[in-house]
N, C-alpha and C. Protein backbone atom coordinates (compact mmCIF):
# COMPACT_ATOMS: atom_id res chain seq x y z
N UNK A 1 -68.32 -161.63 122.68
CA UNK A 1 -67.91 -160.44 123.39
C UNK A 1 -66.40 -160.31 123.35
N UNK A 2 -66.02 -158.91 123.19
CA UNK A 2 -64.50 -158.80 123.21
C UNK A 2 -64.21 -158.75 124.60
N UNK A 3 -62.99 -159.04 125.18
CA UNK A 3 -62.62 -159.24 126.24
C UNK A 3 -62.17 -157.30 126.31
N UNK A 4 -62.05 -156.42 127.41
CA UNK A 4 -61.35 -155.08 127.35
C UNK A 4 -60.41 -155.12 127.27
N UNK A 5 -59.70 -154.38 126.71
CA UNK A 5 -58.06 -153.90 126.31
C UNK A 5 -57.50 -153.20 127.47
N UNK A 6 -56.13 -153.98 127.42
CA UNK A 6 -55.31 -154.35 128.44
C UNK A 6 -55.26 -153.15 128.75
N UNK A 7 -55.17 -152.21 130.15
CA UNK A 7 -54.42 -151.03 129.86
C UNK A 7 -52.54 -150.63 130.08
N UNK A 8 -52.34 -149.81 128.94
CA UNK A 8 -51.50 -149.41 128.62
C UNK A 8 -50.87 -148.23 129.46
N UNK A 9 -51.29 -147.41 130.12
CA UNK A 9 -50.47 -146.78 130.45
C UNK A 9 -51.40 -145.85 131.77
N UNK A 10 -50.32 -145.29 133.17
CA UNK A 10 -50.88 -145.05 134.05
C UNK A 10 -52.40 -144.13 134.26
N UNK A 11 -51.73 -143.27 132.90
CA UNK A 11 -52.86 -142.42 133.50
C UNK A 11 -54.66 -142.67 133.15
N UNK A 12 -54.59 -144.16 132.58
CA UNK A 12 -56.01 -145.20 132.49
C UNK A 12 -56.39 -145.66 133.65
N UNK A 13 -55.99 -145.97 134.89
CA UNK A 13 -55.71 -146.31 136.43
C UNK A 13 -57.00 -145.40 136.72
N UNK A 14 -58.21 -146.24 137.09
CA UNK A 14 -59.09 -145.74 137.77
C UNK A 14 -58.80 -145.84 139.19
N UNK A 15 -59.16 -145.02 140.13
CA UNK A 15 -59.34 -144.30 141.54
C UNK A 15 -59.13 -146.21 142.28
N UNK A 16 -60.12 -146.98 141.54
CA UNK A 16 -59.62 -148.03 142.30
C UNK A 16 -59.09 -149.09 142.22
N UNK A 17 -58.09 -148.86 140.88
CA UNK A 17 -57.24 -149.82 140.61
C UNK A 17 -55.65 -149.13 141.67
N UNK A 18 -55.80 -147.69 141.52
CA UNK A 18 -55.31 -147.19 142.44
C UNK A 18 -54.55 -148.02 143.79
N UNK A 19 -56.22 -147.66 144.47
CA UNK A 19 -56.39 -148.45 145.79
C UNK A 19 -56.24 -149.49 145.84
N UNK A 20 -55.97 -150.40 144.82
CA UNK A 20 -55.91 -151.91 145.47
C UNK A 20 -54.45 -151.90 145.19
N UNK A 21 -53.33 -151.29 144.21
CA UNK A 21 -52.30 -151.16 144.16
C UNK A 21 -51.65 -150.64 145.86
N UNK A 22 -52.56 -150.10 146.39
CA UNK A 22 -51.74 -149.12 147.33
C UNK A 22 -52.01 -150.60 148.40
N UNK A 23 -53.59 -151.09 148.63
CA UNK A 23 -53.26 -151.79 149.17
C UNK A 23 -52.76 -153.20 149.87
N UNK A 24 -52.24 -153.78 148.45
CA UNK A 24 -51.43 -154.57 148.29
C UNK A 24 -49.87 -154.38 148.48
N UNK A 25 -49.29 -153.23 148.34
CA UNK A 25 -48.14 -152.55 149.02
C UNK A 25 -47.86 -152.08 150.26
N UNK A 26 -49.26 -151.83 150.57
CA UNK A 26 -48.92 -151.42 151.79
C UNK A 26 -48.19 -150.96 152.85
N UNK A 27 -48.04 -152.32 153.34
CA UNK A 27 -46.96 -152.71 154.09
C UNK A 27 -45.35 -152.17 153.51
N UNK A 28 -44.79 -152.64 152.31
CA UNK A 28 -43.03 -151.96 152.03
C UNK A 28 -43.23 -150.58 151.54
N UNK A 29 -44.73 -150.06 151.79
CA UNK A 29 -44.68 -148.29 150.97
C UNK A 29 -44.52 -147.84 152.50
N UNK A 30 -45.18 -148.11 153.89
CA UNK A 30 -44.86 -147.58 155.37
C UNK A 30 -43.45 -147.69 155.75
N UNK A 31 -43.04 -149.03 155.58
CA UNK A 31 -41.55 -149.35 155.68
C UNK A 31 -40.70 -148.20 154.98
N UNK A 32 -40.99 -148.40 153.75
CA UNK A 32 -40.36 -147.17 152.42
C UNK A 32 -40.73 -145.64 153.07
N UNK A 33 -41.77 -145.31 153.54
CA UNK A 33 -41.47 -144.16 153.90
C UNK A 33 -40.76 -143.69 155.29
N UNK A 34 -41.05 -144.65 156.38
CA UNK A 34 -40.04 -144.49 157.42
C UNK A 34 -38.65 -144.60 157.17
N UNK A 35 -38.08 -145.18 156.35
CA UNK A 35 -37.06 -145.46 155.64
C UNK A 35 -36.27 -143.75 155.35
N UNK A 36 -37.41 -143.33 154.30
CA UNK A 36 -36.81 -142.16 153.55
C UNK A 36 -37.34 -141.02 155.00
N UNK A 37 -38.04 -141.15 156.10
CA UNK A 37 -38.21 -140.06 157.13
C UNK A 37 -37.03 -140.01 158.01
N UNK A 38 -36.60 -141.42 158.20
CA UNK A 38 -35.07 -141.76 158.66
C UNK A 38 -33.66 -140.92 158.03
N UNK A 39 -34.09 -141.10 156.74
CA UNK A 39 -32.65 -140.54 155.84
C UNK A 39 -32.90 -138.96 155.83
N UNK A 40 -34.26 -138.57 155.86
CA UNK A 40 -34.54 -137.15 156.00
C UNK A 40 -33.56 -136.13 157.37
N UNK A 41 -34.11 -137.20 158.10
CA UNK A 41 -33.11 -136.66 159.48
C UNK A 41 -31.97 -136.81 159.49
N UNK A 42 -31.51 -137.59 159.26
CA UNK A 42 -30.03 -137.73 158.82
C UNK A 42 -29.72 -136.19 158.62
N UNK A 43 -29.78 -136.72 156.97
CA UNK A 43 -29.28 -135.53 156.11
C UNK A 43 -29.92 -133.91 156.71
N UNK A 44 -30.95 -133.95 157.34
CA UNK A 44 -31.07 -132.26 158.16
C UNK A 44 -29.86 -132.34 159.47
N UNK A 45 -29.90 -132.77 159.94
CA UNK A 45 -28.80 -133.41 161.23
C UNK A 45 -27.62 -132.55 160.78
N UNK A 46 -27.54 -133.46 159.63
CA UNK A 46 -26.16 -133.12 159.12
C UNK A 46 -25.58 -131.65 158.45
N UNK A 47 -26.81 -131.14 157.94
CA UNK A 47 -26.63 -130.10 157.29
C UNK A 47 -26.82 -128.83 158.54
N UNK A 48 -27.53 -129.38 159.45
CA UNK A 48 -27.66 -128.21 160.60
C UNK A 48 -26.10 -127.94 161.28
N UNK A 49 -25.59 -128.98 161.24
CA UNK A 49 -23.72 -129.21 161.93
C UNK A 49 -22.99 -128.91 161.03
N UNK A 50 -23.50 -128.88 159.39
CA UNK A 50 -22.35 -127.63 158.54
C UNK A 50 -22.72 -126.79 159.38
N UNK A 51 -23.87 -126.15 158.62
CA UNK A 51 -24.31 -124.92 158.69
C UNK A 51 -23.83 -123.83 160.26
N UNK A 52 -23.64 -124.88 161.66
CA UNK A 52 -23.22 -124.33 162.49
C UNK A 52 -21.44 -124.64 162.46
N UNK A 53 -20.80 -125.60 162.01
CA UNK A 53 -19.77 -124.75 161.96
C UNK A 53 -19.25 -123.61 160.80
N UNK A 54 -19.91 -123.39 160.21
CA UNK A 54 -19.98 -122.59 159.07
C UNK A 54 -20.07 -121.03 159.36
N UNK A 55 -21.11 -121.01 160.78
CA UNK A 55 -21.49 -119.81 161.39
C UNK A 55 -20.14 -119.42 162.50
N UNK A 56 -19.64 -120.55 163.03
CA UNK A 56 -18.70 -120.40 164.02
C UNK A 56 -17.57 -119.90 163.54
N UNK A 57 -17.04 -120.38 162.34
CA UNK A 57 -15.68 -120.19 161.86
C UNK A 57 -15.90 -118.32 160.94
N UNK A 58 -17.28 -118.21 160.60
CA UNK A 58 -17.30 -116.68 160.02
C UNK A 58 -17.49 -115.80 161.08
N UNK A 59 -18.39 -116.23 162.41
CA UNK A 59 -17.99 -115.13 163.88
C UNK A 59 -16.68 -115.07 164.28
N UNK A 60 -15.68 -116.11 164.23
CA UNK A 60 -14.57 -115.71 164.32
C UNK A 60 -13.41 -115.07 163.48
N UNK A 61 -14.09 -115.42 162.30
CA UNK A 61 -13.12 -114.69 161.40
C UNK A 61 -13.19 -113.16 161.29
N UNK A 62 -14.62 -112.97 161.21
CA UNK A 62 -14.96 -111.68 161.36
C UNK A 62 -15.13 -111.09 162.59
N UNK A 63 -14.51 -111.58 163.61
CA UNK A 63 -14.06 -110.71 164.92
C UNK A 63 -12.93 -110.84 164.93
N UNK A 64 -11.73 -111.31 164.20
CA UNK A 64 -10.16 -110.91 164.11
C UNK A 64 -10.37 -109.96 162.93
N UNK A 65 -11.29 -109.88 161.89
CA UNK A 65 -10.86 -109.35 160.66
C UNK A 65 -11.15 -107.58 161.29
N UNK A 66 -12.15 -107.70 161.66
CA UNK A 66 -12.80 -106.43 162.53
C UNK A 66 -12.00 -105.78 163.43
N UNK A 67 -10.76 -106.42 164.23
CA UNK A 67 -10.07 -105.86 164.89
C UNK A 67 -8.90 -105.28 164.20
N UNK A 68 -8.27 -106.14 163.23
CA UNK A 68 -7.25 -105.98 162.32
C UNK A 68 -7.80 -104.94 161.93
N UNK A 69 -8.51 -104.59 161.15
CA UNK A 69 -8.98 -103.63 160.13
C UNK A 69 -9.11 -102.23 160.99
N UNK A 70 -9.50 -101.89 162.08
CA UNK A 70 -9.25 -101.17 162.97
C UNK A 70 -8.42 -100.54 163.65
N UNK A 71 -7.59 -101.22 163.93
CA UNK A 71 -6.15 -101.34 164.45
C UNK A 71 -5.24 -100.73 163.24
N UNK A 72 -5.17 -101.37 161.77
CA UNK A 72 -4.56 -100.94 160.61
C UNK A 72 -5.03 -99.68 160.36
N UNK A 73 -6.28 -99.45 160.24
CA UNK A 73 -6.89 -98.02 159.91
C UNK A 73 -6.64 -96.78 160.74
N UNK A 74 -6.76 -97.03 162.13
CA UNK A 74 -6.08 -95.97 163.21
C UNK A 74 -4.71 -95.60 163.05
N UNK A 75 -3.77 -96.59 162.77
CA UNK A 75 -2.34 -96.94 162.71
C UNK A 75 -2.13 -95.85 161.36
N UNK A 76 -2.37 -96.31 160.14
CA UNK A 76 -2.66 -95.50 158.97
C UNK A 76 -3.14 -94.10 159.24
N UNK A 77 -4.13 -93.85 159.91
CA UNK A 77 -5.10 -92.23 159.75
C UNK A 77 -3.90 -91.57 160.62
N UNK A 78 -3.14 -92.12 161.84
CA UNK A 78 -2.73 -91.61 163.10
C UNK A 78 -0.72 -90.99 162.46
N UNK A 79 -0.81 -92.08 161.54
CA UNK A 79 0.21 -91.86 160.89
C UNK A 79 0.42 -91.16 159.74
N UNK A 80 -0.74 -90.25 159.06
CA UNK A 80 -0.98 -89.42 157.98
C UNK A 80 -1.19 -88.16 158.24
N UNK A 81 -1.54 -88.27 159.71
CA UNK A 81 -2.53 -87.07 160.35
C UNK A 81 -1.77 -85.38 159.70
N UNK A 82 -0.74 -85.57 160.18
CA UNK A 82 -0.37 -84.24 160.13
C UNK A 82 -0.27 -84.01 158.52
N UNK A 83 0.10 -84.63 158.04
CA UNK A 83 0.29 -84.73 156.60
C UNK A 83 -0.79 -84.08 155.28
N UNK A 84 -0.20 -84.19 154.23
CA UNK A 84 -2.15 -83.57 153.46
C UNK A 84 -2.41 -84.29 152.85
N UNK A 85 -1.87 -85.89 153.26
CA UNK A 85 -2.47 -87.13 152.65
C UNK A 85 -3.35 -87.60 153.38
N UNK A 86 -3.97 -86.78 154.92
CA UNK A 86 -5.16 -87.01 155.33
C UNK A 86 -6.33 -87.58 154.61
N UNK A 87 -6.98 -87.04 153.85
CA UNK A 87 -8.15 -87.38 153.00
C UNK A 87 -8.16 -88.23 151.97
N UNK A 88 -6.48 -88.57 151.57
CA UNK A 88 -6.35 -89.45 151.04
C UNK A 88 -6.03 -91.02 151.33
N UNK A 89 -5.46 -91.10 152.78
CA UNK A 89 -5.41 -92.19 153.59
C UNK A 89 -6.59 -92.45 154.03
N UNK A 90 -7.86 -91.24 154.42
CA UNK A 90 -9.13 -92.19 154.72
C UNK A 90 -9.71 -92.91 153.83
N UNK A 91 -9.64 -91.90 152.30
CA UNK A 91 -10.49 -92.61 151.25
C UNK A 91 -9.69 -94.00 150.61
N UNK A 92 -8.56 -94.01 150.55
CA UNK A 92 -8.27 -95.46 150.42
C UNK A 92 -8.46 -96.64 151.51
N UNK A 93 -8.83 -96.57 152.75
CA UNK A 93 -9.24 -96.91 153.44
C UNK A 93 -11.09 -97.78 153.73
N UNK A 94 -11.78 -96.57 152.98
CA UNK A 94 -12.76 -97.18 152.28
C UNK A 94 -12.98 -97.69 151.57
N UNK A 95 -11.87 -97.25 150.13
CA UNK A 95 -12.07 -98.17 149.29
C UNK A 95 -11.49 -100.01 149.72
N UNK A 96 -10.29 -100.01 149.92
CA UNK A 96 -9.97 -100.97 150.81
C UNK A 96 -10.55 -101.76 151.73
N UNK A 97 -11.54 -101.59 152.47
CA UNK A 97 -12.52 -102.10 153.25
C UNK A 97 -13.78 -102.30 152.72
N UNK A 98 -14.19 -101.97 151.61
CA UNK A 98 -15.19 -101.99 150.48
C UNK A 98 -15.12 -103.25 149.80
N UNK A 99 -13.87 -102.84 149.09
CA UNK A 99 -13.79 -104.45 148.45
C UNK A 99 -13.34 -105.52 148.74
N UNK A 100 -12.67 -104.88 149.90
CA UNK A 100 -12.90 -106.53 151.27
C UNK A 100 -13.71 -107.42 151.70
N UNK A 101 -14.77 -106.10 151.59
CA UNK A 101 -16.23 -106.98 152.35
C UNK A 101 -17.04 -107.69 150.64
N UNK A 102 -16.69 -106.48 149.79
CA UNK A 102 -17.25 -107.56 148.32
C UNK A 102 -16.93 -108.83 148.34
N UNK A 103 -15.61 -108.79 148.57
CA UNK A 103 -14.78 -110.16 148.09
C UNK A 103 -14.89 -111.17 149.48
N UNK A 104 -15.37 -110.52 150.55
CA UNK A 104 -15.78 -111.40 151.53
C UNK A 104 -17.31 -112.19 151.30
N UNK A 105 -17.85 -111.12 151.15
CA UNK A 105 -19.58 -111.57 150.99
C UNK A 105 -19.87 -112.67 149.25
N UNK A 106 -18.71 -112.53 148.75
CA UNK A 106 -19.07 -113.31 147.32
C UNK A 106 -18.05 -114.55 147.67
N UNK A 107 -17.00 -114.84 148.47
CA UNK A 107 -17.01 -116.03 148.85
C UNK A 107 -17.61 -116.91 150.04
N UNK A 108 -18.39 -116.21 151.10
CA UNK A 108 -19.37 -116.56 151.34
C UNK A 108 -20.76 -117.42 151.12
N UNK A 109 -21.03 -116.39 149.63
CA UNK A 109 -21.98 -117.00 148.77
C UNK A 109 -21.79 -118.36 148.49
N UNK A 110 -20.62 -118.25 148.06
CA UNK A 110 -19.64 -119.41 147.28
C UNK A 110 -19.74 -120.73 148.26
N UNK A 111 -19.30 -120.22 149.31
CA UNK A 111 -19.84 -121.16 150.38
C UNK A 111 -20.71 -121.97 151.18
N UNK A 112 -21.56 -120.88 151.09
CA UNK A 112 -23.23 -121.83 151.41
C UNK A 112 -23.62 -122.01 150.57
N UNK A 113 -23.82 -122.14 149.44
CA UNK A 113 -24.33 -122.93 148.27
C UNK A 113 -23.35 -124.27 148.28
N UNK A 114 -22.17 -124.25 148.61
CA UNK A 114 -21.41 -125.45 148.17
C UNK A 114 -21.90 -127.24 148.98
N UNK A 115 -22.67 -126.58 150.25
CA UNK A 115 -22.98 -127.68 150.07
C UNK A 115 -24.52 -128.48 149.43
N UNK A 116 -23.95 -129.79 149.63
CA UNK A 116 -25.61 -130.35 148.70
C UNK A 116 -26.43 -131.34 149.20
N UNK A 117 -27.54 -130.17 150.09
CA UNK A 117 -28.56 -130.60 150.94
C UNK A 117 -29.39 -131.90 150.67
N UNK A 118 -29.44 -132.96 151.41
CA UNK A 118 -30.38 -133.98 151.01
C UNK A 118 -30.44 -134.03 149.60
N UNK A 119 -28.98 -134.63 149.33
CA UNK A 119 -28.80 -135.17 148.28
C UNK A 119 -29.17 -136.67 148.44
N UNK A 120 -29.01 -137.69 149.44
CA UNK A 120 -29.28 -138.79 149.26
C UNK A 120 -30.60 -138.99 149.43
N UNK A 121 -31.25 -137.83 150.34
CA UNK A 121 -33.19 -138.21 150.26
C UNK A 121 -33.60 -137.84 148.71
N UNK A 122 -33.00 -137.05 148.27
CA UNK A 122 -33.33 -137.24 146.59
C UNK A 122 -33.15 -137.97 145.56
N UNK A 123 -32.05 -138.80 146.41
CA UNK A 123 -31.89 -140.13 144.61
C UNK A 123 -32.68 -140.85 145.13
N UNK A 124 -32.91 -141.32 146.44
CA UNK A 124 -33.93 -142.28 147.28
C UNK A 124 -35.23 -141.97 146.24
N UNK A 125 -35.74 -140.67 146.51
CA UNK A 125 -36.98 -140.44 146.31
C UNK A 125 -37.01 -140.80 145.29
N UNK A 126 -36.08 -140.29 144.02
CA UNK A 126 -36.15 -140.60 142.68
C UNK A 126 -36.55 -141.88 142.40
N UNK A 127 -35.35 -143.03 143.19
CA UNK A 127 -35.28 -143.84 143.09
C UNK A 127 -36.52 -144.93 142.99
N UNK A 128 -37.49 -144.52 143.72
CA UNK A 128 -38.62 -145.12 144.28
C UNK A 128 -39.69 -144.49 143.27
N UNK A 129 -39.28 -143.74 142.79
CA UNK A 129 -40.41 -142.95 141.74
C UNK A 129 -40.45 -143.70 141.05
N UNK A 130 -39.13 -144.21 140.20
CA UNK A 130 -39.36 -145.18 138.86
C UNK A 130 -39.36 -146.60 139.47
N UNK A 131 -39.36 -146.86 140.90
CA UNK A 131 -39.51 -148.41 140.73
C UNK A 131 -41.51 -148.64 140.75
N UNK A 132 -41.90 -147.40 141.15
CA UNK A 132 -43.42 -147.26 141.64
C UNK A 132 -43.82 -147.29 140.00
N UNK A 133 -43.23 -146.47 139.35
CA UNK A 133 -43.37 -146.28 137.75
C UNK A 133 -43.89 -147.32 137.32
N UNK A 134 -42.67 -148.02 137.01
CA UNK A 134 -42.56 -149.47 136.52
C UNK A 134 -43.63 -150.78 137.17
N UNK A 135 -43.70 -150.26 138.24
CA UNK A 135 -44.79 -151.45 139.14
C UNK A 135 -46.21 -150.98 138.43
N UNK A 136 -46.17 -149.95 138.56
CA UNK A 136 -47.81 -149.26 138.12
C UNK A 136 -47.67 -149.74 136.22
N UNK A 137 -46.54 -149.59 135.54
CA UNK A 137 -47.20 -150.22 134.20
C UNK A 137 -46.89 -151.55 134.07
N UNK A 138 -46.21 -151.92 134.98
CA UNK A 138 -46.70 -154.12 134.96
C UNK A 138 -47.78 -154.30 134.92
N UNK A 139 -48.32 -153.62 136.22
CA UNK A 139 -49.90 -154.24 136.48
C UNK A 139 -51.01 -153.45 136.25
N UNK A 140 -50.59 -152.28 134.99
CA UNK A 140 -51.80 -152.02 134.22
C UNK A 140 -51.91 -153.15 132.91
C-alpha cells in the first residue's frame, strides 16, 4: 500500500484538519484576537479625538471667516453704493466668496483623508495572516 501524499497546499485542508488546527491554537488565536480588539480601540479612540479636534478648529475658523467676510462685504457694497460700480462690487464679491469656499472645501478634503485610520490594526492583521499562512502549510 502507498502511504497518501503529503498535502501540499491549504486549500487540500479538509473541514477537519481545519478544526484540529483551530483547536490546538486555541488558546494564542483568543489571546490574538483580544489583542487586535484592544488595538482596535485604541486606534478608534484615537481617530475619534482627530476627528473632534478637526471639527473644533473648522467651527471656529468658519465663524471668524463668516464674520470677516461680512463685515468686508458690507464695508465694500456700503462703500460703492452711490457709485455705478454697484453691480460690480457685488459680483466680485461672489466671485470672491466662491472661490473661497472652493479652495476651502478642497483643503478640507485634503484634510480628512490625511489621516491613516487603523493603520496599526492593519499590519497586525496582515501580520497574523501570513504567520497563520505559514502555520497552515507546515502542518499540511
Amino acid at each position: 500500500m502507498h502511504a497518501a501524499p503529503a498535502q501540499t497546499r491549504t486549500a487540500d485542508l479538509t473541514p477537519l484538519d481545519v478544526l484540529r488546527m483551530l483547536q490546538s491554537a486555541s488558546g494564542p488565536l483568543l489571546v490574538q484576537a483580544v489583542l487586535h480588539g484592544q488595538l482596535a480601540m485604541i486606534a478608534l479612540e484615537e481617530e475619534k479625538q482627530r476627528l473632534l479636534r478637526l471639527l473644533a478648529v473648522a467651527l471656529v475658523g468658519f465663524a471668524c471667516l463668516l464674520c470677516a467676510l461680512l463685515f468686508a462685504g458690507a464695508l465694500a457694497v456700503s462703500a460703492t453704493w452711490e457709485t455705478g460700480f454697484r453691480a460690480h462690487t457685488l459680483a466680485g464679491l461672489v466671485l470672491l466668496f466662491g472661490l473661497g469656499t472652493a479652495a476651502a472645501w478642497q483643503r478640507v478634503g485634503a484634510r480628512s483623508s490625511a489621516g491613516d485610520a487603523f493603520a496599526a490594526s492593519r499590519e497586525e492583521f496582515a501580520a497574523d495572516v501570513a504567520v497563520l499562512k505559514a502555520d497552515g502549510a507546515r502542518h499540511a
